[in-house]
N, C-alpha and C. Protein backbone atom coordinates (compact mmCIF):
# COMPACT_ATOMS: atom_id res chain seq x y z
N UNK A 1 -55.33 -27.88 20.00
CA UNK A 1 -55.13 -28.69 18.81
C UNK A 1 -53.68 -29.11 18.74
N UNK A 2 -53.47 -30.78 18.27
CA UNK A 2 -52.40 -31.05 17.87
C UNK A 2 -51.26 -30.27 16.87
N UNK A 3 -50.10 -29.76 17.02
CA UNK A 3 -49.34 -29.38 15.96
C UNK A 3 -48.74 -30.26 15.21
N UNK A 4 -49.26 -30.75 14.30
CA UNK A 4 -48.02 -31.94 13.39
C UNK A 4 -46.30 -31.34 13.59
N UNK A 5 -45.74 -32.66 14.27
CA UNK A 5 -44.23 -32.85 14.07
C UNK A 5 -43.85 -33.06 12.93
N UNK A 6 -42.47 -33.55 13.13
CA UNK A 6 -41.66 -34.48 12.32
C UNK A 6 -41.47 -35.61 12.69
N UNK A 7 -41.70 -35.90 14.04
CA UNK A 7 -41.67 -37.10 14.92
C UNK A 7 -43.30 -37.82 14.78
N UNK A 8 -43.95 -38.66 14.84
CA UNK A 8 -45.30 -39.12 15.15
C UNK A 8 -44.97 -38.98 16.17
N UNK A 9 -43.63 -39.75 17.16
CA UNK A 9 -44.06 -40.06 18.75
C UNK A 9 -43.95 -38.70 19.50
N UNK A 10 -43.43 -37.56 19.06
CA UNK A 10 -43.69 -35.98 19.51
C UNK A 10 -44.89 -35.84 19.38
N UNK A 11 -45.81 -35.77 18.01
CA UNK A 11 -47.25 -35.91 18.31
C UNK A 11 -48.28 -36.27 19.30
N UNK A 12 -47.82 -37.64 19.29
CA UNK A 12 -47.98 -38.94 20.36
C UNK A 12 -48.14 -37.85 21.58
N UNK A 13 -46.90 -37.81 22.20
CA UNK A 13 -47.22 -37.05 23.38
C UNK A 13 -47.41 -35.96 23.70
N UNK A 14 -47.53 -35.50 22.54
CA UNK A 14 -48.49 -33.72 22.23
C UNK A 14 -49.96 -33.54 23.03
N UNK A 15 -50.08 -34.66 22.68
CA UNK A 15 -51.75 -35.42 22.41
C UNK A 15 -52.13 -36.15 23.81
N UNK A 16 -51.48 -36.86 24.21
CA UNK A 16 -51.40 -37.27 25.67
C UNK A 16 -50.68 -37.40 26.53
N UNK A 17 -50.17 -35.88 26.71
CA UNK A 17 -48.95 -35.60 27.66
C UNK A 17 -49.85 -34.98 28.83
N UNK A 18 -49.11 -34.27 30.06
CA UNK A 18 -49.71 -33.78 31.16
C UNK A 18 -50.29 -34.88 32.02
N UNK A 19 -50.40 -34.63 33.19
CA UNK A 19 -49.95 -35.20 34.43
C UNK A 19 -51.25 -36.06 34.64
N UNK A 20 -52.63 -35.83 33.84
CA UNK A 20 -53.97 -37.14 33.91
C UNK A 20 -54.17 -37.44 33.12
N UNK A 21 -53.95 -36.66 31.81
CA UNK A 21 -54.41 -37.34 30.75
C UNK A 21 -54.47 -39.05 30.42
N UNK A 22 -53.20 -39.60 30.15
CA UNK A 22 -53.48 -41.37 30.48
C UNK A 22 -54.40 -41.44 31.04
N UNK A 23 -54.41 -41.23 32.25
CA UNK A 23 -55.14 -41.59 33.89
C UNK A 23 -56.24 -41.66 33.11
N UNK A 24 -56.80 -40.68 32.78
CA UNK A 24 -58.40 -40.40 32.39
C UNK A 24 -58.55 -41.66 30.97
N UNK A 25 -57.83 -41.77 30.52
CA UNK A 25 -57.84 -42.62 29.25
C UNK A 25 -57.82 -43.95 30.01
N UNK A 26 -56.84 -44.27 30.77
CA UNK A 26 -56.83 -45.59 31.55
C UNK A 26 -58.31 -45.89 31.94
N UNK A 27 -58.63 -44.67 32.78
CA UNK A 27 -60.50 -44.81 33.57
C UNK A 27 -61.26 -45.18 32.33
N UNK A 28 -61.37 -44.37 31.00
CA UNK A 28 -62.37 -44.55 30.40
C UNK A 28 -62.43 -46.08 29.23
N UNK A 29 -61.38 -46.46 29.33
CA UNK A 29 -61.23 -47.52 28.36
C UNK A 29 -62.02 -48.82 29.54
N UNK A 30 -62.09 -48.56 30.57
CA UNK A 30 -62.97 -49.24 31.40
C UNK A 30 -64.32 -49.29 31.14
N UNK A 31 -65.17 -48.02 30.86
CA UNK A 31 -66.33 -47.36 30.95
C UNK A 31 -66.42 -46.29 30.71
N UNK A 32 -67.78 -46.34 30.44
CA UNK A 32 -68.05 -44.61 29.80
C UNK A 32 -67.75 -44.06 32.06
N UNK A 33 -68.21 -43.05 32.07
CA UNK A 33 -67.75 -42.17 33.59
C UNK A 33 -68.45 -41.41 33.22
N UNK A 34 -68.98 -40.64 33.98
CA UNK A 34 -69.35 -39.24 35.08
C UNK A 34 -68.28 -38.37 35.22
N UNK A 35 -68.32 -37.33 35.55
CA UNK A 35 -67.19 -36.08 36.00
C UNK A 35 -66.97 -36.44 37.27
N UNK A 36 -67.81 -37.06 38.60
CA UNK A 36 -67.42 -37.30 39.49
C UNK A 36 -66.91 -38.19 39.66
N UNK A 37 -67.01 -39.07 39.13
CA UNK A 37 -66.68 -40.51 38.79
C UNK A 37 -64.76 -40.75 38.82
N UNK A 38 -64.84 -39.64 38.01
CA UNK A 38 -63.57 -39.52 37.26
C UNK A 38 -62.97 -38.59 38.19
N UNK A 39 -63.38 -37.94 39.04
CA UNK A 39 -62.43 -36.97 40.43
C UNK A 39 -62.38 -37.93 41.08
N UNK A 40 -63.32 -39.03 41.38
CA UNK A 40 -62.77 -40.03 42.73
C UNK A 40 -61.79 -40.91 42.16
N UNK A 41 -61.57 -41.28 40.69
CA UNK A 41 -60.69 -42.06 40.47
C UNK A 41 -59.24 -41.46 40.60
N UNK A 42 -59.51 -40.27 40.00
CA UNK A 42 -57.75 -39.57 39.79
C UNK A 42 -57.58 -38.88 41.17
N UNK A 43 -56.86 -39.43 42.16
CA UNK A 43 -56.62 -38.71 43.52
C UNK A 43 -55.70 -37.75 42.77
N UNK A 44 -56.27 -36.52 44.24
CA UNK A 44 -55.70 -35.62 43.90
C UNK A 44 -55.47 -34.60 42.87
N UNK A 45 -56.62 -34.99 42.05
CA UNK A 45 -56.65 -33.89 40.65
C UNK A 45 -57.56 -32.75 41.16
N UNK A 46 -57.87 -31.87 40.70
CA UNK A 46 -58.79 -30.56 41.14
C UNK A 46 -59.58 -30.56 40.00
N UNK A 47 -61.13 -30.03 40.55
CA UNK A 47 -61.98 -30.12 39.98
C UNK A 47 -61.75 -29.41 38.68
N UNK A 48 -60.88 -27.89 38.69
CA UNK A 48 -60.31 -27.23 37.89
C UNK A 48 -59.80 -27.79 36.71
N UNK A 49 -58.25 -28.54 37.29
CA UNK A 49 -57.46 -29.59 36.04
C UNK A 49 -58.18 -30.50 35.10
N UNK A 50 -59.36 -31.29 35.99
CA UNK A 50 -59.86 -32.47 35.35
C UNK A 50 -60.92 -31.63 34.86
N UNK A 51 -61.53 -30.49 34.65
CA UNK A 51 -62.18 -30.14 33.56
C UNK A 51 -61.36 -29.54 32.71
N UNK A 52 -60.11 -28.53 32.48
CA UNK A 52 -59.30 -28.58 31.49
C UNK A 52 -58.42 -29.56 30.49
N UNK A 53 -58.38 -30.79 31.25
CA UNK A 53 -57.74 -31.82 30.92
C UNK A 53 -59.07 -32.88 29.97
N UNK A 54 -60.31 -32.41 30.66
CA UNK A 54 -61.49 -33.25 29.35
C UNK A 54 -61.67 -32.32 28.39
N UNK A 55 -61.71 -30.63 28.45
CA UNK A 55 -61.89 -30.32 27.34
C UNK A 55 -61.09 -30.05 26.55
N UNK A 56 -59.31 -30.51 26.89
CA UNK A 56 -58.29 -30.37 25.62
C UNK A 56 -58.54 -31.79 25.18
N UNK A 57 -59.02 -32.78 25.70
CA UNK A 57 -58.86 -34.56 25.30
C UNK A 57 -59.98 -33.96 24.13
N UNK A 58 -61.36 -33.31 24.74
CA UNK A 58 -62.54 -32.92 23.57
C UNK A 58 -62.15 -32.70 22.47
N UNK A 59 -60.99 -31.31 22.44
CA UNK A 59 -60.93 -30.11 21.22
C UNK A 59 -59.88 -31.35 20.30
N UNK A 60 -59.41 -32.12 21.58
CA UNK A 60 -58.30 -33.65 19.99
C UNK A 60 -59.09 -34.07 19.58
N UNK A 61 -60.36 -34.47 20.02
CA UNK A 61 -60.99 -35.60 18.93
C UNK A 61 -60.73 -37.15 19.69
N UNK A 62 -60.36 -36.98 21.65
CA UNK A 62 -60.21 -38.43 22.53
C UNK A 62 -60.95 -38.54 23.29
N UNK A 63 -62.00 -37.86 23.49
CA UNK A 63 -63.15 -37.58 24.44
C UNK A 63 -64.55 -36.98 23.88
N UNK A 64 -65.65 -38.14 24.09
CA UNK A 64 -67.27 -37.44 23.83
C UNK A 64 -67.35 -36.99 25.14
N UNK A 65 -68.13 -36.24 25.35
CA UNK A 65 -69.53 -36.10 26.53
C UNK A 65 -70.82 -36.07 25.67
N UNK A 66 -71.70 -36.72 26.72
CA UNK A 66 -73.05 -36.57 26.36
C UNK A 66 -73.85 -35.96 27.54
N UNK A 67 -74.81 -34.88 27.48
CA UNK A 67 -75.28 -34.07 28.73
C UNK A 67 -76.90 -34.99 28.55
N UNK A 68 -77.08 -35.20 29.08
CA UNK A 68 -79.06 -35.55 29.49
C UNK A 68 -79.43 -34.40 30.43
N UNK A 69 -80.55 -34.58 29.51
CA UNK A 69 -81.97 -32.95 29.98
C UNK A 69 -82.54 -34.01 30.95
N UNK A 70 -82.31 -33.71 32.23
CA UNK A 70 -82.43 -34.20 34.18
C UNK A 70 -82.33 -32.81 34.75
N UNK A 71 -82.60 -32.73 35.53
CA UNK A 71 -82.34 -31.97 36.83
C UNK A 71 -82.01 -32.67 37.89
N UNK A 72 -80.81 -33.69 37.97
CA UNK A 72 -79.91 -32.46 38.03
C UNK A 72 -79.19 -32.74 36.88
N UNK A 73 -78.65 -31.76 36.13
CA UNK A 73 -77.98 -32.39 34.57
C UNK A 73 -76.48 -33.63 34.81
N UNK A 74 -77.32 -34.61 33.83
CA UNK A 74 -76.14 -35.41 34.04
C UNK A 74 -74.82 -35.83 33.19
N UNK A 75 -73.53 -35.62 33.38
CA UNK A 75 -72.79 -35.82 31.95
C UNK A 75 -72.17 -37.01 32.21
N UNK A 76 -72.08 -37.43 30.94
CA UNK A 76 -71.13 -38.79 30.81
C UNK A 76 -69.81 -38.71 29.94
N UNK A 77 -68.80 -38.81 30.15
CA UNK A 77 -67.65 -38.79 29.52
C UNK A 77 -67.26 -40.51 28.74
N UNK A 78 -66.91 -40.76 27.63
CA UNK A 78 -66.48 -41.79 26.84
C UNK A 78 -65.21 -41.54 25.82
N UNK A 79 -64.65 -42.27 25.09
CA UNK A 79 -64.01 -42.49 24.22
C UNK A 79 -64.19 -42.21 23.17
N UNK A 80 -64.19 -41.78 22.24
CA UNK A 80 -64.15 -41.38 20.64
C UNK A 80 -63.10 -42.44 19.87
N UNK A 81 -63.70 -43.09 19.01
CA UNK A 81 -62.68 -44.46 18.26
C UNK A 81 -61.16 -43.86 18.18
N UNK A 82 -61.24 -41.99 17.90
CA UNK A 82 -59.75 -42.01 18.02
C UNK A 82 -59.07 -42.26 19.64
N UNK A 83 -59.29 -42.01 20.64
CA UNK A 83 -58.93 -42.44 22.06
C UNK A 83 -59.45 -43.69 22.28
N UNK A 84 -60.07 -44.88 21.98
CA UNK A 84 -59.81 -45.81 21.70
C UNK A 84 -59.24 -46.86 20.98
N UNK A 85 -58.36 -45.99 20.15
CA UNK A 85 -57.19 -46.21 19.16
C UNK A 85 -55.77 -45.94 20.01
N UNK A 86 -55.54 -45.50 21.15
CA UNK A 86 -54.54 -45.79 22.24
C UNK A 86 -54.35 -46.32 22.86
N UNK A 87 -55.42 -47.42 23.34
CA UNK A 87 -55.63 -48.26 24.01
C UNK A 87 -54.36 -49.33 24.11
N UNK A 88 -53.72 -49.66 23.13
CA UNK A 88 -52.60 -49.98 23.23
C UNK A 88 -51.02 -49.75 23.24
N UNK A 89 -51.72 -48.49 23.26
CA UNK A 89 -50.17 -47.37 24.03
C UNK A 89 -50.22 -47.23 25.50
N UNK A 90 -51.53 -46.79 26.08
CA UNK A 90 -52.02 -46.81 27.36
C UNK A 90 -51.57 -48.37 27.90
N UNK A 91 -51.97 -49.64 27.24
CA UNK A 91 -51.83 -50.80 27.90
C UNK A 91 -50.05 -50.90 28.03
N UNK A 92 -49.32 -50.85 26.88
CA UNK A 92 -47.88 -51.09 27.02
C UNK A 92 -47.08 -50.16 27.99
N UNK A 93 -47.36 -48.82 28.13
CA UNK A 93 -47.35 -48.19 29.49
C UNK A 93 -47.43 -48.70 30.79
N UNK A 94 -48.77 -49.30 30.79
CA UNK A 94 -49.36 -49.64 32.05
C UNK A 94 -48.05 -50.78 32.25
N UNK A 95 -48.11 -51.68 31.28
CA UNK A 95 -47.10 -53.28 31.33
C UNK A 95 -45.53 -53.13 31.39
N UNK A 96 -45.40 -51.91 31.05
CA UNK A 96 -43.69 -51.69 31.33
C UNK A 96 -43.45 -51.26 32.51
N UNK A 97 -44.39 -50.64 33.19
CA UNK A 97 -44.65 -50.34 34.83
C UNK A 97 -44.45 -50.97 35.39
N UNK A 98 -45.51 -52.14 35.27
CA UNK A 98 -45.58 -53.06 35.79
C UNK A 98 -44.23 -54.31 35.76
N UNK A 99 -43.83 -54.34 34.70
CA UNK A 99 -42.09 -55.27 34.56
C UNK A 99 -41.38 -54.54 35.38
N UNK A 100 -41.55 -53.18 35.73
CA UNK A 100 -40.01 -52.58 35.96
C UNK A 100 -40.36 -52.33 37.55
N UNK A 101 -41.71 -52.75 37.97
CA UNK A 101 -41.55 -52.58 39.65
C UNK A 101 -42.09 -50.99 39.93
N UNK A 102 -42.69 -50.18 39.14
CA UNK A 102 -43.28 -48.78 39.09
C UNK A 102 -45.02 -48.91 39.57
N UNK A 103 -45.05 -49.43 40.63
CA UNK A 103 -46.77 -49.58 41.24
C UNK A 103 -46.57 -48.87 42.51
N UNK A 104 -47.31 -48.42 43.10
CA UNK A 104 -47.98 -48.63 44.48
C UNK A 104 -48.23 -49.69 45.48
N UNK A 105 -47.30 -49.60 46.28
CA UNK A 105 -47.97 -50.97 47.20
C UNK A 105 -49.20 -50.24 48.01
């Protein structure tokens, strides 16, 4: 759980700090995802991280899952209106990257 600051933008990155979080927010503002879905997108994350990293996004209130009764069980990960309420923190991120020459060739 978030601790209220004195800062909002300490909050801010209370809330979506650590090394996928964006990432996973970046993926899902695309589409709802899969758990696997979401390991092939984030190279290099461990199956480990990227399930600790969806269920602290869960316990904020920036991440649903929905499980379907299948064999084999299937989950889907989405957005919650509050993690789709960053969407434009995530985008101005992405765009200051992008001005300042911070990509991947």
């Amino acid at each position: 759980m978030v601790t209220r600051r004195t800062c909002p933008a300490e909050s801010t990155v209370e809330l979506i700090g650590g090394r996928w979080k964006i990432v996973i927010l970046w993926h899902l503002f695309q589409n709802i995802k899969r758990f696997s879905e979401l390991q092939r997108a984030l190279h290099g994350v461990t199956q480990k991280v990227l399930t600790q990293q969806l269920r602290d996004m869960e316990r904020d209130g920036l991440v649903a899952w929905t499980v379907y009764a299948q064999v084999p069980p299937k989950v889907e990960y989405s957005l919650t209106p509050l993690g789709v309420s960053l969407k434009p923190v995530v985008e101005a991120m992405h765009q200051w990257g992008m001005a300042h020459g911070l990509t991947e060739n």
